[in-house]
N, C-alpha and C. Protein backbone atom coordinates (compact mmCIF):
# COMPACT_ATOMS: atom_id res chain seq x y z
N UNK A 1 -58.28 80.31 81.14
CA UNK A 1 -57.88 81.43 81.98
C UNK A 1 -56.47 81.17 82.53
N UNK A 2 -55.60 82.21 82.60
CA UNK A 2 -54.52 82.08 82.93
C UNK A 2 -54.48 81.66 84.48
N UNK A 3 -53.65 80.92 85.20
CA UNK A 3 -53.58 80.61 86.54
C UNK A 3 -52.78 82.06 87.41
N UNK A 4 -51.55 81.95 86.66
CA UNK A 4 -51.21 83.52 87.36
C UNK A 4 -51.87 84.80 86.77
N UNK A 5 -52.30 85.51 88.16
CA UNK A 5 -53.42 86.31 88.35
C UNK A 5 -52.29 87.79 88.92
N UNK A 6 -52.32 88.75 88.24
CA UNK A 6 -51.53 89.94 88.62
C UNK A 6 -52.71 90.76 89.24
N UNK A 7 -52.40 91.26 90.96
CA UNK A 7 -53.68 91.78 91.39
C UNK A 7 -53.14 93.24 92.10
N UNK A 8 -53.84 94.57 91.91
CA UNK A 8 -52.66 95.73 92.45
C UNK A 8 -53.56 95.68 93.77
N UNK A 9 -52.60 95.80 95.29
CA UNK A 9 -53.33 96.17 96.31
C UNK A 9 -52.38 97.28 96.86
N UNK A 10 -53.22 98.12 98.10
CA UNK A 10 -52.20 98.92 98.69
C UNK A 10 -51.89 98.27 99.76
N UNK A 11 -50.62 98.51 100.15
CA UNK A 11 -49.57 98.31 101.48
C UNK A 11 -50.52 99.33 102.93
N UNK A 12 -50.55 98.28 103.95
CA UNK A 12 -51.38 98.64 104.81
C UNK A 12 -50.62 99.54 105.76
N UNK A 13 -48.87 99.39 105.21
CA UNK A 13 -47.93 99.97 106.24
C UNK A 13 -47.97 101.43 105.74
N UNK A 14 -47.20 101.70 104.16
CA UNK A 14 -46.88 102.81 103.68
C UNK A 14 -48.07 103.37 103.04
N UNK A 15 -49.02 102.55 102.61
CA UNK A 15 -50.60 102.84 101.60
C UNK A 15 -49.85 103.39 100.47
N UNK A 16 -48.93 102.40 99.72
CA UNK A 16 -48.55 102.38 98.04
C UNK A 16 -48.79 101.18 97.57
N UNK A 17 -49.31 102.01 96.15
CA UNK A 17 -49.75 100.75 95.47
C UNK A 17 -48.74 99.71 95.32
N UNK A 18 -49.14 98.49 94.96
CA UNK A 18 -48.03 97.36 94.88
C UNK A 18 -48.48 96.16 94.22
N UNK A 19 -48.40 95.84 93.39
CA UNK A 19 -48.64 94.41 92.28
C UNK A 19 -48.28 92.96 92.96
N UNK A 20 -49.12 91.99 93.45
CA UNK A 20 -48.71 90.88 93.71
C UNK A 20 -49.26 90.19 92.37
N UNK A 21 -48.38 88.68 92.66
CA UNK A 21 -49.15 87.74 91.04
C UNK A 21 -49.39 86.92 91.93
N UNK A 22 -51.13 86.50 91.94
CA UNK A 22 -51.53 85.71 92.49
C UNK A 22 -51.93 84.09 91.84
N UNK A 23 -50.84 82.71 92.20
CA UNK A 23 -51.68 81.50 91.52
C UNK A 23 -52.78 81.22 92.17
N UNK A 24 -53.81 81.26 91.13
CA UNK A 24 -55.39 80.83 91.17
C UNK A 24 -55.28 79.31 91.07
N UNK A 25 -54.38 78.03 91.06
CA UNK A 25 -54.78 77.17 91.10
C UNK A 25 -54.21 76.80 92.33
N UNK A 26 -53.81 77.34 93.36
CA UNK A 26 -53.81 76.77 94.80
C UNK A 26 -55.17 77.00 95.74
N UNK A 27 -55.91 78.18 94.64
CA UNK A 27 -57.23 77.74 95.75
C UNK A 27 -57.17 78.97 96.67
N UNK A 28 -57.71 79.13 97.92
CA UNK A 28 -57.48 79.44 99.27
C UNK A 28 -55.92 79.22 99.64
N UNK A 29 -55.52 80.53 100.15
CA UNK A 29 -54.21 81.17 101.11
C UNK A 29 -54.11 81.88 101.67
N UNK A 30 -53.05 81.90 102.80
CA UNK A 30 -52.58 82.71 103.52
C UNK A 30 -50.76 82.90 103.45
N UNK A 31 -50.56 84.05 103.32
CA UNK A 31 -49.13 84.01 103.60
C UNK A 31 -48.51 85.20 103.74
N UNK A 32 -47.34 85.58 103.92
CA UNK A 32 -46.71 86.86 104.21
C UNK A 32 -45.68 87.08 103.11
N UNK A 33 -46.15 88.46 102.31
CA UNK A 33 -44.73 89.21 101.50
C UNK A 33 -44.53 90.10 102.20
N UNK A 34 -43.16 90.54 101.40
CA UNK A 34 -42.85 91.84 102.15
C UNK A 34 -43.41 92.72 101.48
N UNK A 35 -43.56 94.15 101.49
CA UNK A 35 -44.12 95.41 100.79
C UNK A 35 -42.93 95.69 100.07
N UNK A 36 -43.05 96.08 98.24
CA UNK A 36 -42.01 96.12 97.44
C UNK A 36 -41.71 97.66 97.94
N UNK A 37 -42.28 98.42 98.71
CA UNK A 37 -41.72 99.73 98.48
C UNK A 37 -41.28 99.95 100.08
N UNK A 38 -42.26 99.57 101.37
CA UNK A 38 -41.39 99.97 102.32
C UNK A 38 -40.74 98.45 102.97
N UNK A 39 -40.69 97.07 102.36
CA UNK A 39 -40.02 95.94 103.06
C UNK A 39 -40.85 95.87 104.44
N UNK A 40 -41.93 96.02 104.65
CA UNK A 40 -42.40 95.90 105.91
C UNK A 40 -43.29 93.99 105.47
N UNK A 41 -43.72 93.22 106.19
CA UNK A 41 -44.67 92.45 105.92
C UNK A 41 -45.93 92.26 106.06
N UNK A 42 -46.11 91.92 104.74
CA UNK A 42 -47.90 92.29 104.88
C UNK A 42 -48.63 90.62 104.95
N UNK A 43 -49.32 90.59 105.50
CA UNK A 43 -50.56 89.08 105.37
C UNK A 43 -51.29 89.07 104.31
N UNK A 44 -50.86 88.35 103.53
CA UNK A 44 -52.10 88.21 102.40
C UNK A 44 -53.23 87.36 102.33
N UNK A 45 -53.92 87.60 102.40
CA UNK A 45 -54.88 86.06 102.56
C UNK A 45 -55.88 86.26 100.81
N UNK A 46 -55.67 84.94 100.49
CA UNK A 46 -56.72 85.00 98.81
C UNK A 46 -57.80 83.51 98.81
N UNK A 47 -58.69 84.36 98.48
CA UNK A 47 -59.90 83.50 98.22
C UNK A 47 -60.18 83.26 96.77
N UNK A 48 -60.59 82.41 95.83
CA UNK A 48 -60.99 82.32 94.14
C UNK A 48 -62.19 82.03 94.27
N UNK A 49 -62.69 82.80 93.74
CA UNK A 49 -64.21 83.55 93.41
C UNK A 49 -64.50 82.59 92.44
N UNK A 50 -65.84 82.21 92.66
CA UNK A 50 -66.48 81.55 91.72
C UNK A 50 -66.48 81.35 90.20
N UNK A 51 -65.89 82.53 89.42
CA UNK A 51 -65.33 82.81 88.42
C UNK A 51 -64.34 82.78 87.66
N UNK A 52 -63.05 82.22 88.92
CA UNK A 52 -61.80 81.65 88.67
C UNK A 52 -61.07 82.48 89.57
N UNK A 53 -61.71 83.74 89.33
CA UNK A 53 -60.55 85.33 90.15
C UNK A 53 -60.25 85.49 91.41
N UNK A 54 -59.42 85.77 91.16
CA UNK A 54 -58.78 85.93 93.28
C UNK A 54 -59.05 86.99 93.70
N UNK A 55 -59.89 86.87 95.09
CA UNK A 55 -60.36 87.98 95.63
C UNK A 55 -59.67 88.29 96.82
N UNK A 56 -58.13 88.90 97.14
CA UNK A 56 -57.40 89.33 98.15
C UNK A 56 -57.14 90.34 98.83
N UNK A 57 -56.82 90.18 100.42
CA UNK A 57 -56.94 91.00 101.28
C UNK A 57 -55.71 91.11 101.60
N UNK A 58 -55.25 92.06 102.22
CA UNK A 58 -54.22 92.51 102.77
C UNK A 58 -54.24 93.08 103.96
N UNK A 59 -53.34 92.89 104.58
CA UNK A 59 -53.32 93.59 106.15
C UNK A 59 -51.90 93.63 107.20
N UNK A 60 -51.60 94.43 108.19
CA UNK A 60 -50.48 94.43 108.99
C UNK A 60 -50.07 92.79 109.60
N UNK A 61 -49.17 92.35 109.77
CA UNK A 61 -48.84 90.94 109.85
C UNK A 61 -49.25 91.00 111.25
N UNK A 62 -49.32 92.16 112.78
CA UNK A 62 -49.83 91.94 113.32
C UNK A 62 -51.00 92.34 114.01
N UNK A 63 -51.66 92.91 112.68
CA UNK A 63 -53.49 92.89 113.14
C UNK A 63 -54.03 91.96 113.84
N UNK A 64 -54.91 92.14 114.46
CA UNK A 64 -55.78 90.91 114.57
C UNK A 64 -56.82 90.85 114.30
């Protein structure tokens, strides 16, 4: 299985779709991109599913 993982989520700021590539061999993360369409930053947090696949969330950098 490939390690980089291309996953589409929507932007929690603008709600457009947006392609991150997620590496599946770091496991568990957290971190912040910006949104490719409005530059706002989003929190990503990714979990790898028992199956190899990354199962990621997205959200406003200051949700809580």
């Amino acid at each position: 299985m490939n390690e980089l993982q291309p996953v589409q989520v929507h932007c929690p700021y603008c709600g457009e779709p947006i392609e991150l590539t997620i590496d599946c061999s770091l496991g568990a993360q957290r971190y912040i991109e910006d949104c490719q369409v409005c530059c706002k930053p989003i929190e990503v947090a990714v979990r790898i599913q028992h199956d190899g696949l990354p199962e990621v969330a997205v959200r406003h950098q200051d949700e809580i």
